[in-house]
PDB file of N, CA and C in Angstrom:
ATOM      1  N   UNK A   1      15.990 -24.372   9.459  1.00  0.00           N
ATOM      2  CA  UNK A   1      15.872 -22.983   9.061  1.00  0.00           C
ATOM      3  C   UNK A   1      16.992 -22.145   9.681  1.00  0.00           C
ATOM      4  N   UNK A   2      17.356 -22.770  10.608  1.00  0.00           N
ATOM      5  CA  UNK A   2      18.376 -21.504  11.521  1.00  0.00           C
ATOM      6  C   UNK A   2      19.589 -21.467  10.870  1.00  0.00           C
ATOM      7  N   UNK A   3      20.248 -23.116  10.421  1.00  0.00           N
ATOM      8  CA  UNK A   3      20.882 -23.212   9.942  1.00  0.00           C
ATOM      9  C   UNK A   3      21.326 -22.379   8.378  1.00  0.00           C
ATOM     10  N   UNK A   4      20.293 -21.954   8.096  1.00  0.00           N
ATOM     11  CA  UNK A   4      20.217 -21.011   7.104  1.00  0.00           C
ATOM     12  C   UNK A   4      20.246 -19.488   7.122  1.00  0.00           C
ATOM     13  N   UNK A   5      20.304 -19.608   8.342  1.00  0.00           N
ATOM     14  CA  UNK A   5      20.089 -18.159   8.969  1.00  0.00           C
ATOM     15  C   UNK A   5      21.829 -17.233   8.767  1.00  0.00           C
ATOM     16  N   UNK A   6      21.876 -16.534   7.826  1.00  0.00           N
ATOM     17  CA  UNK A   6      23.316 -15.679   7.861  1.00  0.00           C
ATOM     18  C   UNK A   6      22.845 -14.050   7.810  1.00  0.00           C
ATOM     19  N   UNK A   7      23.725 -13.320   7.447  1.00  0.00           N
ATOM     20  CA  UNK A   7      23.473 -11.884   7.316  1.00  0.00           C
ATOM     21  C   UNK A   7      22.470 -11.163   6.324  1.00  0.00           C
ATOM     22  N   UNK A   8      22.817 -12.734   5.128  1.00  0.00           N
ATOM     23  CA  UNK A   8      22.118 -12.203   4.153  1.00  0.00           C
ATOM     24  C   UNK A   8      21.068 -12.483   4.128  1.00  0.00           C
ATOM     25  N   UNK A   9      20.241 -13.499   4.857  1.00  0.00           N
ATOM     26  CA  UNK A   9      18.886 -13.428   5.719  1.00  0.00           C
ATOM     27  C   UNK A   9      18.405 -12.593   6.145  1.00  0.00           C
ATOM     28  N   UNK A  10      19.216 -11.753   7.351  1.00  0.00           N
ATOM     29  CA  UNK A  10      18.979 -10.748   8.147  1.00  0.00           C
ATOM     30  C   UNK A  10      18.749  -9.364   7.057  1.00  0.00           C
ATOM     31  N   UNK A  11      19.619  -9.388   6.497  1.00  0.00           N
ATOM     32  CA  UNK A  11      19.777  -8.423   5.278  1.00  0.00           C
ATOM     33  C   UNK A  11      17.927  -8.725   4.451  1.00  0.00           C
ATOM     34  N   UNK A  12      17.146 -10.044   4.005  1.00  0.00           N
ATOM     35  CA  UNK A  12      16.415  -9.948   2.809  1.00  0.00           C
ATOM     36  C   UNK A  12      15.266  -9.663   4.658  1.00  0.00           C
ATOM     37  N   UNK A  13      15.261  -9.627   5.440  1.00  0.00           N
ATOM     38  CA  UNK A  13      14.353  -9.468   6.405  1.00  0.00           C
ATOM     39  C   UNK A  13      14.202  -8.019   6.663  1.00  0.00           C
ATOM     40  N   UNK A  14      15.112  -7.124   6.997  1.00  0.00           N
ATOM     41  CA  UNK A  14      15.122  -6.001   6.834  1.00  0.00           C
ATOM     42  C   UNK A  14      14.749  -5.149   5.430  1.00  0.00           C
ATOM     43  N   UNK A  15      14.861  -5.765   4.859  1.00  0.00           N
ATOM     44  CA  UNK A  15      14.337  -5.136   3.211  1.00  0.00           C
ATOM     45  C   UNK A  15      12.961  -5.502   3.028  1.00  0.00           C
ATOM     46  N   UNK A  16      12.476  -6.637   4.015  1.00  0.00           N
ATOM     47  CA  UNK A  16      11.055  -6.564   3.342  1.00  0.00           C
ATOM     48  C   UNK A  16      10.193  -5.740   4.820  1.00  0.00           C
ATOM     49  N   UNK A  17      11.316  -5.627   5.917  1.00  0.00           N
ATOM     50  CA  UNK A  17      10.599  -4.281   6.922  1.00  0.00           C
ATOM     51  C   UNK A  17      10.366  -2.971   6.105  1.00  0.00           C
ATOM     52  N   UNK A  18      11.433  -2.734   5.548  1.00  0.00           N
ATOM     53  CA  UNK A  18      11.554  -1.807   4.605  1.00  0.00           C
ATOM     54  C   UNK A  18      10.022  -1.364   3.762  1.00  0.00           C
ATOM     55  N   UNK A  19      10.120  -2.467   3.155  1.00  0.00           N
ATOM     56  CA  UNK A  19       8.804  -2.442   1.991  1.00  0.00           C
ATOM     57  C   UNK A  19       7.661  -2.095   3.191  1.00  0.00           C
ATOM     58  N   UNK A  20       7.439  -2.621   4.064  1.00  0.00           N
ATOM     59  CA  UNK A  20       6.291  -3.301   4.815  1.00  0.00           C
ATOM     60  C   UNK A  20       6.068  -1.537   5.111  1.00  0.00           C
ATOM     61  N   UNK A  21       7.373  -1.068   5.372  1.00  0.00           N
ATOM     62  CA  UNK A  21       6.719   0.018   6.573  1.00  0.00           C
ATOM     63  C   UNK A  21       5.984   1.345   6.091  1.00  0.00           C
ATOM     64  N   UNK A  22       6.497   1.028   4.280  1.00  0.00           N
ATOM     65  CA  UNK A  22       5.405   1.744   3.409  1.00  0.00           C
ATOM     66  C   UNK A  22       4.012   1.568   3.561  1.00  0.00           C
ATOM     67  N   UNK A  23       3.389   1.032   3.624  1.00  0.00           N
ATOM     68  CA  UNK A  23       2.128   0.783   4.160  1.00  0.00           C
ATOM     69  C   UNK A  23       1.687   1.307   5.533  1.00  0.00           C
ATOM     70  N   UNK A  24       2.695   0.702   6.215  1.00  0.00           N
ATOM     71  CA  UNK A  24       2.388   1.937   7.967  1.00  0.00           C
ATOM     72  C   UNK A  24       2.185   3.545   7.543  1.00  0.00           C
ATOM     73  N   UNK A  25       2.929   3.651   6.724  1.00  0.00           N
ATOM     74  CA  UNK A  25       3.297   5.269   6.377  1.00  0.00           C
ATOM     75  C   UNK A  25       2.235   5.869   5.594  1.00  0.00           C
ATOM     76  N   UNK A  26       1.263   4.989   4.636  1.00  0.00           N
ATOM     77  CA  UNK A  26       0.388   5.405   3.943  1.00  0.00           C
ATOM     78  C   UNK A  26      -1.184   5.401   4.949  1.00  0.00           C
ATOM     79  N   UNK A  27      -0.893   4.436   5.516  1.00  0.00           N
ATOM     80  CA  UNK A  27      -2.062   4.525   7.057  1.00  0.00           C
ATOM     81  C   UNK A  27      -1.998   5.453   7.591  1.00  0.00           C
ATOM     82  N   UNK A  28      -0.743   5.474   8.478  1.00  0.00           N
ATOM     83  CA  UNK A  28      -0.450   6.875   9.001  1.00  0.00           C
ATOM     84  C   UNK A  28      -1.004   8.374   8.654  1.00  0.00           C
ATOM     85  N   UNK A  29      -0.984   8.302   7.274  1.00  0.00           N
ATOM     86  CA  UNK A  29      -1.363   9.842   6.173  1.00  0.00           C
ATOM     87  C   UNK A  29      -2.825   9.484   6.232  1.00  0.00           C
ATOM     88  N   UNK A  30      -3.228   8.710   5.887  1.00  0.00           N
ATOM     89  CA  UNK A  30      -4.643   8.746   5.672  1.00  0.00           C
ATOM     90  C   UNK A  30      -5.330   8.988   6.448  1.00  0.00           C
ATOM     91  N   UNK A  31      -5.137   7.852   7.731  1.00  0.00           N
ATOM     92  CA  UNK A  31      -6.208   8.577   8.882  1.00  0.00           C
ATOM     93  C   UNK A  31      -6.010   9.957   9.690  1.00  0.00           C
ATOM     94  N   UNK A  32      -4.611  10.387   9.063  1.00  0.00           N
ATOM     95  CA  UNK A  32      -4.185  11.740   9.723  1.00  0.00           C
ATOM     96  C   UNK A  32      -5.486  12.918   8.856  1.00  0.00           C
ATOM     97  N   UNK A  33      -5.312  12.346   7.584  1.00  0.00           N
ATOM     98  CA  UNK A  33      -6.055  13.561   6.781  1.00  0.00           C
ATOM     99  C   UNK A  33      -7.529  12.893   6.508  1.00  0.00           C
ATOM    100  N   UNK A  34      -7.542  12.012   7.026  1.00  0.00           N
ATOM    101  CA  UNK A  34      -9.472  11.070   7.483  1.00  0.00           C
ATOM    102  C   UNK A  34      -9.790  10.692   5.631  1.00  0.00           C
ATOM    103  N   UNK A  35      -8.665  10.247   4.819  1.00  0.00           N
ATOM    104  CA  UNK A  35      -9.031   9.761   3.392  1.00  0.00           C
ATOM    105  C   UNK A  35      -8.273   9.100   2.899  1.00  0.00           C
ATOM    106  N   UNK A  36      -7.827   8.574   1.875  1.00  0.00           N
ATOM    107  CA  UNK A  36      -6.807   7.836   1.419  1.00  0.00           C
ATOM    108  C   UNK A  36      -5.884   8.753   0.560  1.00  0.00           C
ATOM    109  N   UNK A  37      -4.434   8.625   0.933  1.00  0.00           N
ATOM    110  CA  UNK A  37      -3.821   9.445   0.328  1.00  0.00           C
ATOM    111  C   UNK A  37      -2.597   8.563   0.379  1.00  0.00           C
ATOM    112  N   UNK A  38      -1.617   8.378  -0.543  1.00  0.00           N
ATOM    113  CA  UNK A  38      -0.373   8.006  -0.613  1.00  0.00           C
ATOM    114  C   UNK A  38       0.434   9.124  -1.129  1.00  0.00           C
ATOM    115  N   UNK A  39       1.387   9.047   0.226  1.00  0.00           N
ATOM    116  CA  UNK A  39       2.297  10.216   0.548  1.00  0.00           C
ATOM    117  C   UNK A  39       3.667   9.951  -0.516  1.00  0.00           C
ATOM    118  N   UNK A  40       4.144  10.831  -0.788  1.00  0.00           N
ATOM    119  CA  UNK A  40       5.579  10.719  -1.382  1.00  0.00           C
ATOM    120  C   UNK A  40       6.493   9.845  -0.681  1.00  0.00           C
ATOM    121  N   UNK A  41       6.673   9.720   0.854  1.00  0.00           N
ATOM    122  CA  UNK A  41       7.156   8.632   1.065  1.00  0.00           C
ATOM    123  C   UNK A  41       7.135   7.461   1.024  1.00  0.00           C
ATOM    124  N   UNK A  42       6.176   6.815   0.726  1.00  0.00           N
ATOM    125  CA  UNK A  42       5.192   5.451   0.510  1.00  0.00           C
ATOM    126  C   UNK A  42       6.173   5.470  -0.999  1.00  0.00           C
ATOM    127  N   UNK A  43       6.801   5.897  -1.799  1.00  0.00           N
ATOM    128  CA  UNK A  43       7.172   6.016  -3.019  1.00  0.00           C
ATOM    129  C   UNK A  43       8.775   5.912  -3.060  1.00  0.00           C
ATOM    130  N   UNK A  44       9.020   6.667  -2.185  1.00  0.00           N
ATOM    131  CA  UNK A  44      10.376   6.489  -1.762  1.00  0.00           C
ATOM    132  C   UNK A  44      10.862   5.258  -0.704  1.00  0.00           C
ATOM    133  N   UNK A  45      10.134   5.201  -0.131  1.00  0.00           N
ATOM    134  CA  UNK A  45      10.264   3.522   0.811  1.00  0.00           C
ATOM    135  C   UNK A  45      10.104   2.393  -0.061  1.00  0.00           C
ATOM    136  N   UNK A  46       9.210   2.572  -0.954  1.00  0.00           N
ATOM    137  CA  UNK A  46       8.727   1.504  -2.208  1.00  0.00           C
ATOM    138  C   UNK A  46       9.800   1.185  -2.799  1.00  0.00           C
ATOM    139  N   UNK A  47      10.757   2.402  -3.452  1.00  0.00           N
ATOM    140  CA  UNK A  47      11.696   2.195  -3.827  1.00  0.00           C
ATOM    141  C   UNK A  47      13.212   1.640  -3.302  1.00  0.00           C
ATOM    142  N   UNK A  48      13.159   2.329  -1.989  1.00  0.00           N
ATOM    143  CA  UNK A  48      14.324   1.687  -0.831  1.00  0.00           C
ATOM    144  C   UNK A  48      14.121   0.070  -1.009  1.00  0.00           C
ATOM    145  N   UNK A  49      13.253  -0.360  -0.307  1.00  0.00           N
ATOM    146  CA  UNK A  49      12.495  -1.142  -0.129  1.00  0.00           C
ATOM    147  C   UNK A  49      12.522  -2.512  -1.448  1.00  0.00           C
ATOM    148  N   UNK A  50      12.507  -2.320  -2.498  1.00  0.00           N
ATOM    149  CA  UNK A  50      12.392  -2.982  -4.168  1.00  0.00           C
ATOM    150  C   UNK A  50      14.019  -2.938  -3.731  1.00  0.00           C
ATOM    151  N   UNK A  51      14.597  -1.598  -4.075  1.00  0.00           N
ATOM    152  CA  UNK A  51      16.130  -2.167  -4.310  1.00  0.00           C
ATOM    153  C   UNK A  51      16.626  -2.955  -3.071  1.00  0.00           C
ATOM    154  N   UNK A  52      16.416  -2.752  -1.970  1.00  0.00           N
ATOM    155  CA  UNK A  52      17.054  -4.043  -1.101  1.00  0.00           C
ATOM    156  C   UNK A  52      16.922  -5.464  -1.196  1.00  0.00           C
ATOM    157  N   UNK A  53      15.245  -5.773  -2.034  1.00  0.00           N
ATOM    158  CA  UNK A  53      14.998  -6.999  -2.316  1.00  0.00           C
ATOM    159  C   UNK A  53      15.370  -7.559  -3.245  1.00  0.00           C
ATOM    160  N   UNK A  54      15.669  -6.348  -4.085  1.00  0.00           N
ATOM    161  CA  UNK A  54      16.344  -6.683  -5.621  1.00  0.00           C
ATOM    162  C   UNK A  54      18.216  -7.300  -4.951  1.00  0.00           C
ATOM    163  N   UNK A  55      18.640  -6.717  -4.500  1.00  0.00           N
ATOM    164  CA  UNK A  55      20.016  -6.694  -4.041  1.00  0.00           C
ATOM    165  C   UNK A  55      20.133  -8.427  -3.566  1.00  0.00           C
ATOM    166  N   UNK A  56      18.720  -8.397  -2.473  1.00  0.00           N
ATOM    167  CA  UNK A  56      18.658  -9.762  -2.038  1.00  0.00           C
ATOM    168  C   UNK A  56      18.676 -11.085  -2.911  1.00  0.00           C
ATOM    169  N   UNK A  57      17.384 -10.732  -3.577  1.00  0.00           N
ATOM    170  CA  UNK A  57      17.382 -11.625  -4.806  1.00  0.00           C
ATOM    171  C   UNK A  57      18.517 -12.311  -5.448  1.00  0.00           C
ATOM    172  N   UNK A  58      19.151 -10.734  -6.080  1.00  0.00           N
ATOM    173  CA  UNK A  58      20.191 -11.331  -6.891  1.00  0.00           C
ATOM    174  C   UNK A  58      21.525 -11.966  -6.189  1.00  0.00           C
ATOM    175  N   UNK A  59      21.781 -11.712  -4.890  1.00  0.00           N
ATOM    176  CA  UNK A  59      22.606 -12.339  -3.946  1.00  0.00           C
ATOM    177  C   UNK A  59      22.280 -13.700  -3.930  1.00  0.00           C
ATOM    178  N   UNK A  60      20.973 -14.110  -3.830  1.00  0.00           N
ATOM    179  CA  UNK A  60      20.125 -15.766  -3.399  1.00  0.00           C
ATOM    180  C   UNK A  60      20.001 -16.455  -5.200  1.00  0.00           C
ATOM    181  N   UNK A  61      20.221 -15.374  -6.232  1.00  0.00           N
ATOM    182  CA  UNK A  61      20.026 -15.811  -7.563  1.00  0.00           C
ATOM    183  C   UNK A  61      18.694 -16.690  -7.806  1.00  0.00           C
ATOM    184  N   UNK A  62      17.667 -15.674  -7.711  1.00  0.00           N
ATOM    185  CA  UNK A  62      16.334 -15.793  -7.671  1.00  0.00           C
ATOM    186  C   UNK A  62      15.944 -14.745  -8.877  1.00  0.00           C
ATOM    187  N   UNK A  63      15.655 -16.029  -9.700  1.00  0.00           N
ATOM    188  CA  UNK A  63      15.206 -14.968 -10.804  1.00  0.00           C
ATOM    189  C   UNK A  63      13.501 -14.385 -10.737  1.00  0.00           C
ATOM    190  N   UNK A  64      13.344 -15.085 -10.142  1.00  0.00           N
ATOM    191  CA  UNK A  64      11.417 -14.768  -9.970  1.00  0.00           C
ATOM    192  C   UNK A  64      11.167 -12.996  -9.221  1.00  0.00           C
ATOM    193  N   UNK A  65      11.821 -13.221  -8.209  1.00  0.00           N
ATOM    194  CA  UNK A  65      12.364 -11.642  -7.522  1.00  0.00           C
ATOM    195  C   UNK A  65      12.983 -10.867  -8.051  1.00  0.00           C
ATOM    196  N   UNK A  66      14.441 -11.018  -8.974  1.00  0.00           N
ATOM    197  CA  UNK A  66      14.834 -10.305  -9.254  1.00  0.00           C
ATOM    198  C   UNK A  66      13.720  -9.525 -10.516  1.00  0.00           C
ATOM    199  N   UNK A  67      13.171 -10.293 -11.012  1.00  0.00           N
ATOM    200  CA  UNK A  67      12.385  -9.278 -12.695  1.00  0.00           C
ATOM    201  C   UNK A  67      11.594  -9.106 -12.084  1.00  0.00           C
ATOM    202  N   UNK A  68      11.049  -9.903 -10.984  1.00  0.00           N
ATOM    203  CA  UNK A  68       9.485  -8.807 -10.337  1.00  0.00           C
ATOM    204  C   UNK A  68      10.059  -7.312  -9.844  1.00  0.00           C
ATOM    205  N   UNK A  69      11.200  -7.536  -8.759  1.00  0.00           N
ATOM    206  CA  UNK A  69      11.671  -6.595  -8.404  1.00  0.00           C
ATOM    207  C   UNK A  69      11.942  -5.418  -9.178  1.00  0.00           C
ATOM    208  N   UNK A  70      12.529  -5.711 -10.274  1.00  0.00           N
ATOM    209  CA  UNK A  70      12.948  -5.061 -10.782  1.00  0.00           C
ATOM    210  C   UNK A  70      12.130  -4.253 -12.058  1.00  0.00           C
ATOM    211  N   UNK A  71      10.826  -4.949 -12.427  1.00  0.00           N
ATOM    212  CA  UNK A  71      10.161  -4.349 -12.930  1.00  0.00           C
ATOM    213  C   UNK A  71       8.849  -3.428 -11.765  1.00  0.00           C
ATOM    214  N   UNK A  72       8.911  -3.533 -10.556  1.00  0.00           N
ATOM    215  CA  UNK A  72       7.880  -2.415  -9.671  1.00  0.00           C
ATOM    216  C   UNK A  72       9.023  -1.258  -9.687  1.00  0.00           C
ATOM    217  N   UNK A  73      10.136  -1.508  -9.612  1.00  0.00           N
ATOM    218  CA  UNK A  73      10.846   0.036  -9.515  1.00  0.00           C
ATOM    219  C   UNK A  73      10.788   0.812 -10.529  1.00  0.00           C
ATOM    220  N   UNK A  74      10.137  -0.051 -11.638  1.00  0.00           N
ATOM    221  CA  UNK A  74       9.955   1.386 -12.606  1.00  0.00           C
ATOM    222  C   UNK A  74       9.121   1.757 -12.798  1.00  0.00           C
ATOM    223  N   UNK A  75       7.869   1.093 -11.739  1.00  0.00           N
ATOM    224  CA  UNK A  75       6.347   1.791 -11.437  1.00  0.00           C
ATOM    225  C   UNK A  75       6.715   2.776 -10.579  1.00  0.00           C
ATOM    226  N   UNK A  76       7.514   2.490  -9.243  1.00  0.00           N
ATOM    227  CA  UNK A  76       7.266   3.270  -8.512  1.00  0.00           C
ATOM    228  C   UNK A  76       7.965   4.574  -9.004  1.00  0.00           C
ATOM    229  N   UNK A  77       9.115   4.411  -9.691  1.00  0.00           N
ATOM    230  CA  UNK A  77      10.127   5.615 -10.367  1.00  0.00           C
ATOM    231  C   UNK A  77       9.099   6.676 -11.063  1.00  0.00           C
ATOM    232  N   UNK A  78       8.342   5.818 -12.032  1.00  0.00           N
ATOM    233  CA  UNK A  78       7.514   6.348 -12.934  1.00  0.00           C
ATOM    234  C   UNK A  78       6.289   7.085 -11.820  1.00  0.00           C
ATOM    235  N   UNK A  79       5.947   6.529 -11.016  1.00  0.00           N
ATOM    236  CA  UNK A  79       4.895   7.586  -9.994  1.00  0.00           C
ATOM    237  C   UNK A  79       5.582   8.119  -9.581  1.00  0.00           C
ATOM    238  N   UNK A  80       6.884   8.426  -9.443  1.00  0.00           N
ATOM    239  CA  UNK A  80       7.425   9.714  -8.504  1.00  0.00           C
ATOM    240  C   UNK A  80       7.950  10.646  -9.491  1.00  0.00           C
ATOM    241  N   UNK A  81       7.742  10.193 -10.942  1.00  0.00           N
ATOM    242  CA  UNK A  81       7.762  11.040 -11.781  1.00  0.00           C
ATOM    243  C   UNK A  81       6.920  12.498 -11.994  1.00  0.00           C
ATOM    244  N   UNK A  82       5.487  11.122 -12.444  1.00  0.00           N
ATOM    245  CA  UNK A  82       4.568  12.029 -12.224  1.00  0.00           C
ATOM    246  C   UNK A  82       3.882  12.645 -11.736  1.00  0.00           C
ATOM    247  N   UNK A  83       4.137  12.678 -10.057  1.00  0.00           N
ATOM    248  CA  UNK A  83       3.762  13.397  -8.650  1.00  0.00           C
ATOM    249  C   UNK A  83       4.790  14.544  -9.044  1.00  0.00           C
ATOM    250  N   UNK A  84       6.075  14.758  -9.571  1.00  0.00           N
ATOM    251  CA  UNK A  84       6.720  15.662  -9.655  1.00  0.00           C
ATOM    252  C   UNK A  84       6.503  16.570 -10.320  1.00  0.00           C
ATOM    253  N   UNK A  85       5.516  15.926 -11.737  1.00  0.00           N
ATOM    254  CA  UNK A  85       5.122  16.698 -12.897  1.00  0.00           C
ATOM    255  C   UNK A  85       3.801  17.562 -12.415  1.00  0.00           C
ATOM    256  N   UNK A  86       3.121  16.489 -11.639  1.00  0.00           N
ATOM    257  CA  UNK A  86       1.392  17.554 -11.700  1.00  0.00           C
ATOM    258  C   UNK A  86       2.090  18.330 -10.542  1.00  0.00           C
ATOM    259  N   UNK A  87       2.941  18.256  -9.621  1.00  0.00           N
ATOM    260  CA  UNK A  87       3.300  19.228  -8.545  1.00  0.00           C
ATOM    261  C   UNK A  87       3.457  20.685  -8.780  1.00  0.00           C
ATOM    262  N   UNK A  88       4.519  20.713 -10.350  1.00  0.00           N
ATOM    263  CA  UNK A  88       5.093  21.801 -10.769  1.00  0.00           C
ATOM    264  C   UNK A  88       3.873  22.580 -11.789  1.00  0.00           C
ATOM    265  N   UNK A  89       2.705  21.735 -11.872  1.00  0.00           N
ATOM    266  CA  UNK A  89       1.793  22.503 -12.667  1.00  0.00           C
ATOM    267  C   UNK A  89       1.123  24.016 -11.808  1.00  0.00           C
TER     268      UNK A  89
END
């Protein structure tokens, strides 16, 4: 395994801290406000987070990651859509 170990390892490890720490962040909000709530950042980390793995993916030429990847970013795009829309109501 070590032997496998380069930047771009280090690189798909940090991208899935990335993803991960969306979840800290949605904990964080919830027990702050004692309910479940997913914060706008949980949306924006989602997205950080997808494109670094996407980046990874397609670096390692993993097609299984890349179309998963690449099809949650247009969930998460699409919810930060419409958090934008009911906002402005």
């Amino acid at each position: 395994m070590l032997n496998n170990f380069d930047y771009w390892t280090f690189f798909g490890f940090f991208a899935q801290f990335v993803f991960l720490m969306r979840f800290a962040v949605q904990w964080f909000h919830s027990e702050r406000q004692k309910k479940s709530v997913i914060p706008m950042s949980f949306w924006y980390l989602s997205i950080a987070g997808a494109i670094m793995i996407l980046i990874y993916a397609i670096k390692r030429g993993d097609p299984v990651f890349i179309v998963g990847q690449f099809f949650a970013l247009v969930i998460y795009v699409r919810n930060i859509i419409l958090r934008k829309k009911s906002e402005d109501l």
